[in-house]
C-alpha atoms as a PDB file:
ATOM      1  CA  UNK A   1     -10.167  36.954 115.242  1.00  0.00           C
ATOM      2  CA  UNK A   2      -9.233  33.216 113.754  1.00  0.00           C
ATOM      3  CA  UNK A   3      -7.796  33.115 109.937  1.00  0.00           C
ATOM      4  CA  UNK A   4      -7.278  29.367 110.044  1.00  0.00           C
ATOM      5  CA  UNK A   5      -6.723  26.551 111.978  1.00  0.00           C
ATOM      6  CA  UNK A   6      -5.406  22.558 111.868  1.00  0.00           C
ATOM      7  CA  UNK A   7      -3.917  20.044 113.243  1.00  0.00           C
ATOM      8  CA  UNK A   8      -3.733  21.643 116.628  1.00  0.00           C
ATOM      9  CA  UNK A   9      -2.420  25.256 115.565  1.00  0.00           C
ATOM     10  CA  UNK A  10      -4.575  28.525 114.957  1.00  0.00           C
ATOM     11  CA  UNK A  11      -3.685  31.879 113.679  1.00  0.00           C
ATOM     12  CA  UNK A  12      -5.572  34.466 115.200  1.00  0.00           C
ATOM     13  CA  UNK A  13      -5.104  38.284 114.005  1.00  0.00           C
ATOM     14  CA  UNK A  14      -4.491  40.556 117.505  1.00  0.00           C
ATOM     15  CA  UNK A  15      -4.936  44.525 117.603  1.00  0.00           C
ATOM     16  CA  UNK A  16      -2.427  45.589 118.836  1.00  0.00           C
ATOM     17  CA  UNK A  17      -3.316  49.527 118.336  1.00  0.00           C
ATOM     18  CA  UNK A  18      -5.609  52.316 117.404  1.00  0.00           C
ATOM     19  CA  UNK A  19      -5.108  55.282 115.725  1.00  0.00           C
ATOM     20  CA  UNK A  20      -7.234  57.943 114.850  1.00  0.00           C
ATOM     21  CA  UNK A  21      -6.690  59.413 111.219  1.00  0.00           C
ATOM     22  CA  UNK A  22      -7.583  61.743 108.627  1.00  0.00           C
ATOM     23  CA  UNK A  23      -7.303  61.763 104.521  1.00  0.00           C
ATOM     24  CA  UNK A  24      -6.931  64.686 102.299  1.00  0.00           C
ATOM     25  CA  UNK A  25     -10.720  65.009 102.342  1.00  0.00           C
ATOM     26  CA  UNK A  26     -10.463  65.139 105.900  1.00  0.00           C
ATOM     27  CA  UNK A  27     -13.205  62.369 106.684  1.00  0.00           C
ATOM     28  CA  UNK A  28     -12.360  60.850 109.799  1.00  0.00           C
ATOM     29  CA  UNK A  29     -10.129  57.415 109.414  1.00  0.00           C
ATOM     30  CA  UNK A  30      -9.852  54.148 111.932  1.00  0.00           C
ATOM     31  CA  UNK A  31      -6.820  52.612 111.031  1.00  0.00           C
ATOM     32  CA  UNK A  32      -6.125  49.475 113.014  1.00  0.00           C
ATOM     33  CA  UNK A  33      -2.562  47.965 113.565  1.00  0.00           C
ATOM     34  CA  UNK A  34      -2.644  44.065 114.245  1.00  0.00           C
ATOM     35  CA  UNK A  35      -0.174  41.203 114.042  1.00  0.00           C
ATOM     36  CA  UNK A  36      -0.499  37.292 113.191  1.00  0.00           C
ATOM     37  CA  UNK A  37       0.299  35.209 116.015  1.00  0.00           C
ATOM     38  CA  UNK A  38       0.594  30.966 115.092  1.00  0.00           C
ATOM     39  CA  UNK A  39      -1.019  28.896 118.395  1.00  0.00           C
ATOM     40  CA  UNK A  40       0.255  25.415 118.452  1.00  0.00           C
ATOM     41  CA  UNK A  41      -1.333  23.218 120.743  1.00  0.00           C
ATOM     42  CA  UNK A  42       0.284  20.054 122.240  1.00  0.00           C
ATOM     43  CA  UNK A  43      -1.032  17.998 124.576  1.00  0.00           C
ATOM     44  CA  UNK A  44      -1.808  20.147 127.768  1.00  0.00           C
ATOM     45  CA  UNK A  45       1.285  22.798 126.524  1.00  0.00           C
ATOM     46  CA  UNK A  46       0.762  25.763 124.005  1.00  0.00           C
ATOM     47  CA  UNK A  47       2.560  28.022 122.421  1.00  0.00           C
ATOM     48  CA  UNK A  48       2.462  31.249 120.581  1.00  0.00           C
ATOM     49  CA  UNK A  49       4.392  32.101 117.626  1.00  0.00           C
ATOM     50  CA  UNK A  50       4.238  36.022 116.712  1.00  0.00           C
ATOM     51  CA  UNK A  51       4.320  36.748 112.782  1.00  0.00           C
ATOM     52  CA  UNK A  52       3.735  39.106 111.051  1.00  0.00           C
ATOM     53  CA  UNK A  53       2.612  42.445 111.343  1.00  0.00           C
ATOM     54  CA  UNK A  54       0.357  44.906 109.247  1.00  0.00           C
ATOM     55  CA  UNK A  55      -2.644  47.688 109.579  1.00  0.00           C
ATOM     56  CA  UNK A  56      -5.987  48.258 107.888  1.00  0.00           C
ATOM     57  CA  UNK A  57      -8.620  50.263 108.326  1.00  0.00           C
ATOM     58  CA  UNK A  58     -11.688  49.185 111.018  1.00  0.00           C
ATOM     59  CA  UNK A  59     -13.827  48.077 107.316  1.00  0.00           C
ATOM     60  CA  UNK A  60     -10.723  45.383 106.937  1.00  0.00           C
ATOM     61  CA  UNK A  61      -9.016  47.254 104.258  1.00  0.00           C
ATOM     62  CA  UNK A  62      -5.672  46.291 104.451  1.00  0.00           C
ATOM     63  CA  UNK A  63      -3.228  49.695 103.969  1.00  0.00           C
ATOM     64  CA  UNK A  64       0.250  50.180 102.941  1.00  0.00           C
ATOM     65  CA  UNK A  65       2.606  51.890 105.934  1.00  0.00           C
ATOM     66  CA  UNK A  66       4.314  54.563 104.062  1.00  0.00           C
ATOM     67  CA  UNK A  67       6.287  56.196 107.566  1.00  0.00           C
ATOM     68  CA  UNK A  68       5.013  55.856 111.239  1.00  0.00           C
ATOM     69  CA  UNK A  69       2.781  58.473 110.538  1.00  0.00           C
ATOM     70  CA  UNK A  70       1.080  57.968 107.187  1.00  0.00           C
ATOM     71  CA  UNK A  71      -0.685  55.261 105.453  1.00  0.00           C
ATOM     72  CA  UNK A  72      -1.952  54.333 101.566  1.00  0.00           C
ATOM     73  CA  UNK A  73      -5.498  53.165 100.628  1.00  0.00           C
ATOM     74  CA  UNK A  74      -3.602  50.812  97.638  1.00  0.00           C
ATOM     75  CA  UNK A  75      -6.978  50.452  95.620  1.00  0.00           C
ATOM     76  CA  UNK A  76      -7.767  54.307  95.901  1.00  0.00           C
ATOM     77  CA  UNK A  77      -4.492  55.731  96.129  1.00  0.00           C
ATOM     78  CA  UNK A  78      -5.830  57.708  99.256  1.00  0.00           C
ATOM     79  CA  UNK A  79      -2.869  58.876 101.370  1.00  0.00           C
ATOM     80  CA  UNK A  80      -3.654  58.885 105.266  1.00  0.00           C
ATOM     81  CA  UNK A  81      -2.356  60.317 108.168  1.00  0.00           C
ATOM     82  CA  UNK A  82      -2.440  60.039 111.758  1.00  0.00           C
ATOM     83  CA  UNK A  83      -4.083  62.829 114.013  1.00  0.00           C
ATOM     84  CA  UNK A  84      -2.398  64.735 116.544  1.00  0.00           C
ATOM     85  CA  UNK A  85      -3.974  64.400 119.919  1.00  0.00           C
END
């Protein structure tokens, strides 16, 4: 996915992972971990910057990582945790 672009560089958002997740209610959970990576474009030559990183849920909600295991919903408060496999 692009989130901008100009004067021959583009950030594009990557997945880098899926994880299956529940909430206290139990309802099933997609959270998605991506990270920002800068393409600069010169001449024939590019070149990719990694930046940051972050994870949201598959409707684009960004979350808060509280541990490796658990995220927060910030506008809900909703605590979420991944599944065992």
């Amino acid at each position: 996915m692009t989130e901008s672009s100009g004067r021959g560089r583009t950030v594009v958002r990557e997945e880098i992972a899926r994880y299956r997740c529940s909430g206290a209610n139990g309802l099933l959970r997609i959270v998605i971990e991506y990270q920002l990576v800068s393409i600069e474009q010169t001449g024939e030559r590019s070149r990719r910057r990694p930046g940051v990183r972050g994870v949201r849920l598959e409707s684009g909600e960004e979350l808060r990582l509280i541990d490796a295991r658990s995220f927060e919903v910030p506008s809900s408060g909703e605590l979420i945790s991944v599944d065992d496999v």
